[in-house]
PDB file of N, CA and C in Angstrom:
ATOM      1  N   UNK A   1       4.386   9.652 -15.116  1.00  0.00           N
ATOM      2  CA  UNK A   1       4.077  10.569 -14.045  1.00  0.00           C
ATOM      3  C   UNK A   1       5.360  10.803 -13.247  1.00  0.00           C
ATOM      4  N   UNK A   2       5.337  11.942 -13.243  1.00  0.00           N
ATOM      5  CA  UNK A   2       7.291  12.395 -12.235  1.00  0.00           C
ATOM      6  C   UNK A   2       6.913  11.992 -10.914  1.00  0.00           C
ATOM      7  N   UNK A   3       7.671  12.244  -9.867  1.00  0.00           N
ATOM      8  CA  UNK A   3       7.963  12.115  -8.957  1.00  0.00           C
ATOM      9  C   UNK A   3       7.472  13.004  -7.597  1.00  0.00           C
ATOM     10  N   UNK A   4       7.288  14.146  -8.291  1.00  0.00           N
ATOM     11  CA  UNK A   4       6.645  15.382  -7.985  1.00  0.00           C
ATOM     12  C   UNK A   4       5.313  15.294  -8.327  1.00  0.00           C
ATOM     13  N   UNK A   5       4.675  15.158  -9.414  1.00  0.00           N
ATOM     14  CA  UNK A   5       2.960  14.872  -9.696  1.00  0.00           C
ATOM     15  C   UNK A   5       2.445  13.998  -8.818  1.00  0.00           C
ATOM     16  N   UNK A   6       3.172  12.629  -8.380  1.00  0.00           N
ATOM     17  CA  UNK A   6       2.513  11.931  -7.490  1.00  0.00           C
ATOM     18  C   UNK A   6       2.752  12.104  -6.341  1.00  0.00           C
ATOM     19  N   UNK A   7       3.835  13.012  -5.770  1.00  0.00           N
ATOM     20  CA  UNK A   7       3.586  13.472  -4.498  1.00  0.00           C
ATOM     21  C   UNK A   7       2.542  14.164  -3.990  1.00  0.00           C
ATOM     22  N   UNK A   8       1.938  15.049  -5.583  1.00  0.00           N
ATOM     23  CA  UNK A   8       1.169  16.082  -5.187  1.00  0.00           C
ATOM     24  C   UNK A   8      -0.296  15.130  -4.862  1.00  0.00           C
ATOM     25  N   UNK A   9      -0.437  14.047  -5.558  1.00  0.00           N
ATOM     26  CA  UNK A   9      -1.515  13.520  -5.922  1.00  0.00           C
ATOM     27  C   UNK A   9      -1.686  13.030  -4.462  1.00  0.00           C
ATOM     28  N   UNK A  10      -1.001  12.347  -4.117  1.00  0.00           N
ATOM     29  CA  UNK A  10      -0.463  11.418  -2.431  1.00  0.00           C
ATOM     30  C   UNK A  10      -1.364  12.405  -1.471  1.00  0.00           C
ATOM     31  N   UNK A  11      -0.333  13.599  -1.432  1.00  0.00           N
ATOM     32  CA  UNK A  11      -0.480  14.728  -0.153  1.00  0.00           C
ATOM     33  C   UNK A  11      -2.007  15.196  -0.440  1.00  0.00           C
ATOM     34  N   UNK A  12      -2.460  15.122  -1.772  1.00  0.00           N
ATOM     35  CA  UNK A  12      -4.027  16.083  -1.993  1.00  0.00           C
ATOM     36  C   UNK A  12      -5.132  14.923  -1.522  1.00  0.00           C
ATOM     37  N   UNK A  13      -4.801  13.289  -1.511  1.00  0.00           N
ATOM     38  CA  UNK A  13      -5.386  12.367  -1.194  1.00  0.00           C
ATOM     39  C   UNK A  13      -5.251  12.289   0.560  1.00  0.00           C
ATOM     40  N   UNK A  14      -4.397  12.941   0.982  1.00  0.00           N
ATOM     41  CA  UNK A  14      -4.132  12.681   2.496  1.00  0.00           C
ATOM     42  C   UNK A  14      -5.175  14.373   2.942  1.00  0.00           C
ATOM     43  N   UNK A  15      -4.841  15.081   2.252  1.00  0.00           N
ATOM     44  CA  UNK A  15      -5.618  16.284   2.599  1.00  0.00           C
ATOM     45  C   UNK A  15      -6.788  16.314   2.426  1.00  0.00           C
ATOM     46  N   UNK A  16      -7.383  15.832   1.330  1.00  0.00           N
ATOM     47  CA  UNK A  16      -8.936  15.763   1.600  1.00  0.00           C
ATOM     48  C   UNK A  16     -10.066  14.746   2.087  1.00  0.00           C
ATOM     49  N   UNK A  17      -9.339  13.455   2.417  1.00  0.00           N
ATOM     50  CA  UNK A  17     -10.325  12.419   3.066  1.00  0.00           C
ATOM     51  C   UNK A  17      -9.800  12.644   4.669  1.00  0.00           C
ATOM     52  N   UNK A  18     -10.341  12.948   5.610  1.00  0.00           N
ATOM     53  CA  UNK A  18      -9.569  12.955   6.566  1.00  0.00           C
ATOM     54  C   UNK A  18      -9.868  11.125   7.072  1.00  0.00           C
ATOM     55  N   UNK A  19      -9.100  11.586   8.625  1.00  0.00           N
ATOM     56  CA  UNK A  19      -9.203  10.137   9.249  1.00  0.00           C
ATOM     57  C   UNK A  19     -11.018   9.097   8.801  1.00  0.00           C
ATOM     58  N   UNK A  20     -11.914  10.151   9.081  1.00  0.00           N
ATOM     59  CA  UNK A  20     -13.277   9.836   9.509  1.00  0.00           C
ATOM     60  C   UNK A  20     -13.605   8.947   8.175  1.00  0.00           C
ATOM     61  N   UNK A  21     -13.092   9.359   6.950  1.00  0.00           N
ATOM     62  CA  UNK A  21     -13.730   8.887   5.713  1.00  0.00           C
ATOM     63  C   UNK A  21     -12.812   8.012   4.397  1.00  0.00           C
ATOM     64  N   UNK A  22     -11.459   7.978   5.179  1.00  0.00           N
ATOM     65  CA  UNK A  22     -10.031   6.806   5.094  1.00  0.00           C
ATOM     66  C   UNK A  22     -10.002   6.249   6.072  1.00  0.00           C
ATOM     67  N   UNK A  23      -9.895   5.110   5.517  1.00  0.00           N
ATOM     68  CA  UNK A  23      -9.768   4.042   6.651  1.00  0.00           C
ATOM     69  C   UNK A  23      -8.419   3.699   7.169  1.00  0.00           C
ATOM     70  N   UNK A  24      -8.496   3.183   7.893  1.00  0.00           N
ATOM     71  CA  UNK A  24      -6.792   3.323   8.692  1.00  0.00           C
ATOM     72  C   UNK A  24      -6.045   1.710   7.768  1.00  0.00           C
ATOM     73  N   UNK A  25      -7.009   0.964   7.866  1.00  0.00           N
ATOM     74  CA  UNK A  25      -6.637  -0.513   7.349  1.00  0.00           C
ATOM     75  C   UNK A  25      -7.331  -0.814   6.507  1.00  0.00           C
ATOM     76  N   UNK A  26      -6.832  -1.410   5.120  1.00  0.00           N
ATOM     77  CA  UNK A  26      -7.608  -1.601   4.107  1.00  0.00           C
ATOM     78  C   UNK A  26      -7.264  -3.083   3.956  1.00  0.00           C
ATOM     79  N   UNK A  27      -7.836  -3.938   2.866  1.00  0.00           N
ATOM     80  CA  UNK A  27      -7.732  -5.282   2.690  1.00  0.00           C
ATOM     81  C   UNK A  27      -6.899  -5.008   0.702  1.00  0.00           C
ATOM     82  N   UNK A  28      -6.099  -5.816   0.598  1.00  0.00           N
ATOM     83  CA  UNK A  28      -5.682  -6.166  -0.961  1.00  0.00           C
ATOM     84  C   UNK A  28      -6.669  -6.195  -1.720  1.00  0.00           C
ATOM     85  N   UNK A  29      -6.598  -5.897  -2.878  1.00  0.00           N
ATOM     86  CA  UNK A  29      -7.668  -5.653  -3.804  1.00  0.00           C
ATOM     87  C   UNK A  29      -7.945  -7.003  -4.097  1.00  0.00           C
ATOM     88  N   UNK A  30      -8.933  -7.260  -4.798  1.00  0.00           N
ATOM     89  CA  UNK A  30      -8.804  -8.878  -5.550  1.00  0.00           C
ATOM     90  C   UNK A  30      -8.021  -9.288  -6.567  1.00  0.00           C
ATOM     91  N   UNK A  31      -7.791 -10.256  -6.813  1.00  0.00           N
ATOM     92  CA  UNK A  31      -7.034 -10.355  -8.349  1.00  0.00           C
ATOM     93  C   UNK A  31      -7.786  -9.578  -9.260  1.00  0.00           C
ATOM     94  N   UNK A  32      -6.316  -9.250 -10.484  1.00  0.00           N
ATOM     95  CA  UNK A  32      -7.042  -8.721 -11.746  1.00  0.00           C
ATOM     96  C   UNK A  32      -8.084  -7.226 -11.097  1.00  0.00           C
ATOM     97  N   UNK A  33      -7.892  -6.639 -10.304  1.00  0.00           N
ATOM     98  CA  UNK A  33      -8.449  -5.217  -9.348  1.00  0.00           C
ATOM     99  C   UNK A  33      -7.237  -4.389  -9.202  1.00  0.00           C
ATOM    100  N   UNK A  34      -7.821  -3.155  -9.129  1.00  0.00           N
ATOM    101  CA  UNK A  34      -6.810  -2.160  -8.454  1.00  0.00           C
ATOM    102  C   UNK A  34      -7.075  -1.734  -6.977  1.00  0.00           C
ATOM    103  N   UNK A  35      -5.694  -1.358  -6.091  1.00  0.00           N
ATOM    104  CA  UNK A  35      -6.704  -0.421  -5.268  1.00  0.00           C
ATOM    105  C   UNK A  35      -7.031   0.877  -5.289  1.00  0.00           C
ATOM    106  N   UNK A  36      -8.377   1.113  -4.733  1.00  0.00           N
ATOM    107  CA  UNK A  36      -9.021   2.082  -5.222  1.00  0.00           C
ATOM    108  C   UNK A  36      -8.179   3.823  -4.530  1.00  0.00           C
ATOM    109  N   UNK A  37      -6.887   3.202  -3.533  1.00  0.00           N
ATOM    110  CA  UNK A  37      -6.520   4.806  -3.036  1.00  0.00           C
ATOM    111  C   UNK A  37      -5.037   4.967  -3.766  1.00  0.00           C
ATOM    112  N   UNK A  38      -4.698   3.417  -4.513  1.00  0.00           N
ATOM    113  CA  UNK A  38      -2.824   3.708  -4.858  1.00  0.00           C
ATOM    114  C   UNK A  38      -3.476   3.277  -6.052  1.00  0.00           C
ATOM    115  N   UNK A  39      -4.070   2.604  -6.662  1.00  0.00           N
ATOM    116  CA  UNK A  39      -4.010   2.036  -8.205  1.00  0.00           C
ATOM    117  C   UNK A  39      -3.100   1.428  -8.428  1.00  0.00           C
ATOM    118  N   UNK A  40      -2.828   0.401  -7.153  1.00  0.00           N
ATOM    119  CA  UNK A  40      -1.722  -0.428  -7.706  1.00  0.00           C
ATOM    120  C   UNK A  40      -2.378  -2.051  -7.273  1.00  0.00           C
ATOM    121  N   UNK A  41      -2.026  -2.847  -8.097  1.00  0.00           N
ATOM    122  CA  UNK A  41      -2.204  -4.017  -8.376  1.00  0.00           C
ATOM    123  C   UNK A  41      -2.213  -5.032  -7.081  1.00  0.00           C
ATOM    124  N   UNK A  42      -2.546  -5.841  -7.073  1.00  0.00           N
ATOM    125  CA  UNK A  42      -2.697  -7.054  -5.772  1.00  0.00           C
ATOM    126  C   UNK A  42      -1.373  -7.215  -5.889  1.00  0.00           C
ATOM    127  N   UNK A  43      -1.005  -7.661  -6.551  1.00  0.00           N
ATOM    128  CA  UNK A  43       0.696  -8.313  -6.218  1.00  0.00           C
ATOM    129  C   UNK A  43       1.409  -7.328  -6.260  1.00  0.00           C
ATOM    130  N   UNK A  44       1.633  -6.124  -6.396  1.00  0.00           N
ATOM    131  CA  UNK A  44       2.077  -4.918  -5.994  1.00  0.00           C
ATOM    132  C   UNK A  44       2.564  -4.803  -4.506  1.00  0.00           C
ATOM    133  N   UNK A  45       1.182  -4.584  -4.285  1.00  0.00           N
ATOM    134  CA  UNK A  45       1.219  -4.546  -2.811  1.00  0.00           C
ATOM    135  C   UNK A  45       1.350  -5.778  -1.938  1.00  0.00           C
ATOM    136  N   UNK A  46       1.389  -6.749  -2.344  1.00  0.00           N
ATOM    137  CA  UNK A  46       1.534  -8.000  -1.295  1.00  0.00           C
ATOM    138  C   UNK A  46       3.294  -7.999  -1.388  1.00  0.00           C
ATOM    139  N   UNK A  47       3.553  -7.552  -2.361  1.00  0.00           N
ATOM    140  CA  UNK A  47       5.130  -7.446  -2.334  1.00  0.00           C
ATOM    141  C   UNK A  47       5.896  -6.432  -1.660  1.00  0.00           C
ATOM    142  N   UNK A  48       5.102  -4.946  -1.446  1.00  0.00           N
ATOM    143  CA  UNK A  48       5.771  -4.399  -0.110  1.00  0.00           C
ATOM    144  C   UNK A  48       5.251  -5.301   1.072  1.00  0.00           C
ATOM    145  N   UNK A  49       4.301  -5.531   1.825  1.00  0.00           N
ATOM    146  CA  UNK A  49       4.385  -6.015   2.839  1.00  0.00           C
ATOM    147  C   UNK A  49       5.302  -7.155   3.290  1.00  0.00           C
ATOM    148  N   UNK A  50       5.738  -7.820   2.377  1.00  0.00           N
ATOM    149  CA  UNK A  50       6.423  -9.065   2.359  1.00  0.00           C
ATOM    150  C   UNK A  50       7.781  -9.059   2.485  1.00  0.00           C
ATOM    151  N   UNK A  51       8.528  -9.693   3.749  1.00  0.00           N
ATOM    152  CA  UNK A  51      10.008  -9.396   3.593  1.00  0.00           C
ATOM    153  C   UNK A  51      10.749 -10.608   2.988  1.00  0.00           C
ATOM    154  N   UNK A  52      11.667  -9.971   1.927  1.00  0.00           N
ATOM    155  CA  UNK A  52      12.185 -10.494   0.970  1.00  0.00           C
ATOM    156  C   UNK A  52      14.081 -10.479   1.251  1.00  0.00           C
ATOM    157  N   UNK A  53      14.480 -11.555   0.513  1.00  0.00           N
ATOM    158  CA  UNK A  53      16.121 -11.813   0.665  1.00  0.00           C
ATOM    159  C   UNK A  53      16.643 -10.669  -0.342  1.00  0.00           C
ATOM    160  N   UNK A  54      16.432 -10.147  -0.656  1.00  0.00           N
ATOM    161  CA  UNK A  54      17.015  -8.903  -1.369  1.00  0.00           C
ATOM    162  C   UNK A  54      17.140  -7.586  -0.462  1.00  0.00           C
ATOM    163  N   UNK A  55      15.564  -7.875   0.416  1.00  0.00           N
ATOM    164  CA  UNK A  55      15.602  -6.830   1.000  1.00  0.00           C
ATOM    165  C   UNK A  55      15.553  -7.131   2.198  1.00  0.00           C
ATOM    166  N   UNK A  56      16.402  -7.356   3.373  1.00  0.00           N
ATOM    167  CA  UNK A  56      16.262  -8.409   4.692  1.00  0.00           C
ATOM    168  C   UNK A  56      15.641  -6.862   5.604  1.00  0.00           C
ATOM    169  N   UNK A  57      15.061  -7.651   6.946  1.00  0.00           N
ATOM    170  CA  UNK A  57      14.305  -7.059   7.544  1.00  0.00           C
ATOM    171  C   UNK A  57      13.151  -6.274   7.431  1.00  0.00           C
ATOM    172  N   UNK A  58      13.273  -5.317   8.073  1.00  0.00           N
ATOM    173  CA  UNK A  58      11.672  -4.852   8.036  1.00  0.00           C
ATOM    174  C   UNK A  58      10.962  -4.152   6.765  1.00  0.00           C
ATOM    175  N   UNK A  59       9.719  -5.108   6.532  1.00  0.00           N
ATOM    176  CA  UNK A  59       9.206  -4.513   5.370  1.00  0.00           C
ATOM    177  C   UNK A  59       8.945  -3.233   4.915  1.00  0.00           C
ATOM    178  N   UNK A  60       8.356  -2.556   3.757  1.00  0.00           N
ATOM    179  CA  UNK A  60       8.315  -1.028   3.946  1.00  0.00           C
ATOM    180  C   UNK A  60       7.207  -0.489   3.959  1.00  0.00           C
ATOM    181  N   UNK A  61       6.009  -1.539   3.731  1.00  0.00           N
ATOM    182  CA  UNK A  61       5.027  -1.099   4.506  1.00  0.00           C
ATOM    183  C   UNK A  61       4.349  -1.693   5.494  1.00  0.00           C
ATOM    184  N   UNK A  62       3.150  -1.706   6.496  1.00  0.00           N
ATOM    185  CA  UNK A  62       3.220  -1.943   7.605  1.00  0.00           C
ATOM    186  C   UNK A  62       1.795  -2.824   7.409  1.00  0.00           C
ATOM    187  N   UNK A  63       1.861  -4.256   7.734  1.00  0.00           N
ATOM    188  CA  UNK A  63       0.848  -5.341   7.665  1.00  0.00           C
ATOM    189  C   UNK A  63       0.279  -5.659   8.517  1.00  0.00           C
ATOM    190  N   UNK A  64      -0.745  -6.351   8.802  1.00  0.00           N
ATOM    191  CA  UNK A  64      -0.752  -7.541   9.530  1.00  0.00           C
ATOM    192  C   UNK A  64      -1.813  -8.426   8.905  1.00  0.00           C
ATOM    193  N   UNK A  65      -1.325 -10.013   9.107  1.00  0.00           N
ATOM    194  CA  UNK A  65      -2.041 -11.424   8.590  1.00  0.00           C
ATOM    195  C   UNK A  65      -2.731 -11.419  10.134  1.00  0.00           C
ATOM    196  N   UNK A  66      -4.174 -11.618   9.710  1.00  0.00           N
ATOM    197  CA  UNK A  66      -5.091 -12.277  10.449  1.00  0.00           C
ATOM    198  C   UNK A  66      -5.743 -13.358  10.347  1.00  0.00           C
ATOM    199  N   UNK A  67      -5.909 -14.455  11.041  1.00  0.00           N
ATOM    200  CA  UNK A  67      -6.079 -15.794  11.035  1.00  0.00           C
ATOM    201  C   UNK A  67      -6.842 -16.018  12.499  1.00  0.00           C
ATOM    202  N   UNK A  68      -8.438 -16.787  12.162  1.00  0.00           N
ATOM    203  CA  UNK A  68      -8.585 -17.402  13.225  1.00  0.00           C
ATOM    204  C   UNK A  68      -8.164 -18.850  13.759  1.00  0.00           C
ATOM    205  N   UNK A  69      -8.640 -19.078  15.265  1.00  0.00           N
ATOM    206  CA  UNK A  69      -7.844 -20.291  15.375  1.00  0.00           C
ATOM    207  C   UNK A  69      -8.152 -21.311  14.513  1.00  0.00           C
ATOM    208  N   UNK A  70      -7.077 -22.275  14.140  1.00  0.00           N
ATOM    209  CA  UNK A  70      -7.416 -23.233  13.526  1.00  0.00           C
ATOM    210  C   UNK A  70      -7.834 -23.068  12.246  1.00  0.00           C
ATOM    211  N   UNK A  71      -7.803 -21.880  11.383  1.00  0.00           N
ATOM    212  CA  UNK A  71      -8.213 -21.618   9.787  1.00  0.00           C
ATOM    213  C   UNK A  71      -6.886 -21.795   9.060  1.00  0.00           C
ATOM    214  N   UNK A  72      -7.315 -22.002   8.427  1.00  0.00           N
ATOM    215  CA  UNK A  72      -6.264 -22.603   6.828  1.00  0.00           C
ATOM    216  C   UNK A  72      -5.489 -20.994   6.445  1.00  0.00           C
ATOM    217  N   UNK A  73      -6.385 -20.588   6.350  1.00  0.00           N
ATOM    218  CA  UNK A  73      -6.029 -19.135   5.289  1.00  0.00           C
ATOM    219  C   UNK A  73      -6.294 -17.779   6.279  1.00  0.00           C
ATOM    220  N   UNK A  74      -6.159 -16.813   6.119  1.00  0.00           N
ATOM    221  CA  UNK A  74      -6.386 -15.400   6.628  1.00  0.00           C
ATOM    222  C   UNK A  74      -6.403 -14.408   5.515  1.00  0.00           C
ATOM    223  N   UNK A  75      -6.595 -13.711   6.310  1.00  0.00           N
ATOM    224  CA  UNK A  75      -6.213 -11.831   5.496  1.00  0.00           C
ATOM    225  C   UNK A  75      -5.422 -11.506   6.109  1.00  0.00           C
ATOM    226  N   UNK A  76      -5.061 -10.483   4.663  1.00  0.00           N
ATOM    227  CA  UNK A  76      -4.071  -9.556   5.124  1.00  0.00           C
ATOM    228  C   UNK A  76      -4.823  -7.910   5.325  1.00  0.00           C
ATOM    229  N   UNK A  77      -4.131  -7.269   6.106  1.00  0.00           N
ATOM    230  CA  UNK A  77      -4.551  -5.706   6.406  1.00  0.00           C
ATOM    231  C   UNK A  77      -3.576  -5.218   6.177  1.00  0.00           C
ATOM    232  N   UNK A  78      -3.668  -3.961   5.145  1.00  0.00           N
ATOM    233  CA  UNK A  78      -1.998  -2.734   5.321  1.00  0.00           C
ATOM    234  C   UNK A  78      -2.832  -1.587   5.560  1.00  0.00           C
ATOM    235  N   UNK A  79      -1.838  -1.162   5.953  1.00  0.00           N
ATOM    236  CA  UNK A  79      -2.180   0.264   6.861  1.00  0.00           C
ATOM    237  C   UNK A  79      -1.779   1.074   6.297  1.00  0.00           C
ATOM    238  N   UNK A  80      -2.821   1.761   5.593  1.00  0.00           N
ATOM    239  CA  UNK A  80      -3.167   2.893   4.462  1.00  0.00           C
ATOM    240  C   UNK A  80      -1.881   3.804   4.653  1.00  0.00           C
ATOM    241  N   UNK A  81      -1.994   4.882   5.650  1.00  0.00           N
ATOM    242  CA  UNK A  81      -1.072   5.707   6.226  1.00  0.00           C
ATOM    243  C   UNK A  81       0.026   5.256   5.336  1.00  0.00           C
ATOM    244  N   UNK A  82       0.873   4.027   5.663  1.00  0.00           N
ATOM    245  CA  UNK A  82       2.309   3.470   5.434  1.00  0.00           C
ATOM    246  C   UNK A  82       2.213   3.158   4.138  1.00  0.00           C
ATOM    247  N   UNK A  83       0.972   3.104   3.550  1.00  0.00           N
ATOM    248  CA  UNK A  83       1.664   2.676   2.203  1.00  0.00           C
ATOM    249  C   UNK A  83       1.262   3.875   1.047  1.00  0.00           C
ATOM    250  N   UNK A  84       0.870   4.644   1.390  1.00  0.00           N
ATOM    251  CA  UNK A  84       1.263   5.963   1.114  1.00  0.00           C
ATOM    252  C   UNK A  84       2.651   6.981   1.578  1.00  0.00           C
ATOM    253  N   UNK A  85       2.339   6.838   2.586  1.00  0.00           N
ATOM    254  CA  UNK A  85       3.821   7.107   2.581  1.00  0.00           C
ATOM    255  C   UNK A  85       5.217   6.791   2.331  1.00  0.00           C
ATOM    256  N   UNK A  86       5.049   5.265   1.906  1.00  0.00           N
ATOM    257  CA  UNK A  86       6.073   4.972   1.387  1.00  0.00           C
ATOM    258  C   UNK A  86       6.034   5.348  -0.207  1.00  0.00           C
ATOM    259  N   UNK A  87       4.988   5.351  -1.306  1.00  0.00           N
ATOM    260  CA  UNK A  87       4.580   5.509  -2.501  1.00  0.00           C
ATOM    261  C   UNK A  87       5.189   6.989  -2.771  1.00  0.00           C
ATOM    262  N   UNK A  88       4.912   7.818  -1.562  1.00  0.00           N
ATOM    263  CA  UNK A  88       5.426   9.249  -1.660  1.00  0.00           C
ATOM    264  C   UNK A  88       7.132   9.136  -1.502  1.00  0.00           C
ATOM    265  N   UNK A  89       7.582   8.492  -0.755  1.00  0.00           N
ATOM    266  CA  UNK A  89       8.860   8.695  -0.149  1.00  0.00           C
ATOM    267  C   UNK A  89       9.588   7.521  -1.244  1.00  0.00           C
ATOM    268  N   UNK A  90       9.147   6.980  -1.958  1.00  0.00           N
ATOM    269  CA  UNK A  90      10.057   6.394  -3.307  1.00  0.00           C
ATOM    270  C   UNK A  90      11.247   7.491  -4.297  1.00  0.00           C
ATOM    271  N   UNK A  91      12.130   6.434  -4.146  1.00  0.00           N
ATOM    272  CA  UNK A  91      12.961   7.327  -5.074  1.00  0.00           C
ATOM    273  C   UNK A  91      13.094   6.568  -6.533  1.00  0.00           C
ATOM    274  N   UNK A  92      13.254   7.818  -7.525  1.00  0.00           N
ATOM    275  CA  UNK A  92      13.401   7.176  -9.073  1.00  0.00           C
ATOM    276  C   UNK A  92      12.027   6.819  -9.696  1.00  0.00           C
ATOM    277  N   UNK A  93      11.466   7.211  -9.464  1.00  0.00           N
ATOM    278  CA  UNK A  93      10.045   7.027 -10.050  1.00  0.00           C
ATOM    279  C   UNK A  93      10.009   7.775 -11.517  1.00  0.00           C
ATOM    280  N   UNK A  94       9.626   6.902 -12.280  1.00  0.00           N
ATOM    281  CA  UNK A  94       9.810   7.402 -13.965  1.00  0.00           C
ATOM    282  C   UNK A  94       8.284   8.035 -13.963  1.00  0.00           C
ATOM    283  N   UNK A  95       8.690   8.870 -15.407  1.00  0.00           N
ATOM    284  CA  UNK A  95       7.598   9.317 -15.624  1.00  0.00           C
ATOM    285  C   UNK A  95       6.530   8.838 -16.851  1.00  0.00           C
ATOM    286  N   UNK A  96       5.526   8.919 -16.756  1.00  0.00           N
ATOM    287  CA  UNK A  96       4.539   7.687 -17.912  1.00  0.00           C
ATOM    288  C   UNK A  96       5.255   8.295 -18.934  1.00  0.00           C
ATOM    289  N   UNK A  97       4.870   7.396 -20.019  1.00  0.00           N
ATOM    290  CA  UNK A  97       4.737   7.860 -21.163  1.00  0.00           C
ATOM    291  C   UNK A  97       3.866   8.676 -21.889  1.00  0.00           C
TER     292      UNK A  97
END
């Protein structure tokens, strides 16, 4: 898929769900799942949110870990908006086979 097809795909996904029926914050898919608005993989996406020594500072898409007091574990939330827009605003994106 070029670079251009999935822009179109991005912008036609931002144009027809508006705010009311996209959610602003979504949760990671489960393992072995896609998500259902990028079709991209759990560890996909836990890897933009995540800032990495390759890539120092701010991540490129926009998170937040929620944890109550005193729990072991949390969720994570990304914020739909940002990670579409970053998916759009990628450069070098090959095209399938």
């Amino acid at each position: 898929m070029s670079r251009k097809e999935l822009a179109k795909i991005v912008r036609q996904v931002q144009q027809t769900q508006t705010t009311q029926t996209r959610p602003i914050w979504i949760r990671p898919p489960r393992a072995n799942q896609r998500c259902p608005y990028t079709n991209l993989a759990r560890s996909s996406i836990l890897d933009l949110i995540k800032e990495r020594d390759d890539r120092p500072g701010k991540p490129p898409v926009e998170a937040r870990y929620l944890q109550k007091d005193g729990a072991k574990r949390g969720i994570w939330l990304i914020k739909l908006d940002s990670l579409l827009a970053h998916i759009e605003g990628r450069k070098g994106l090959q095209k399938a086979a």
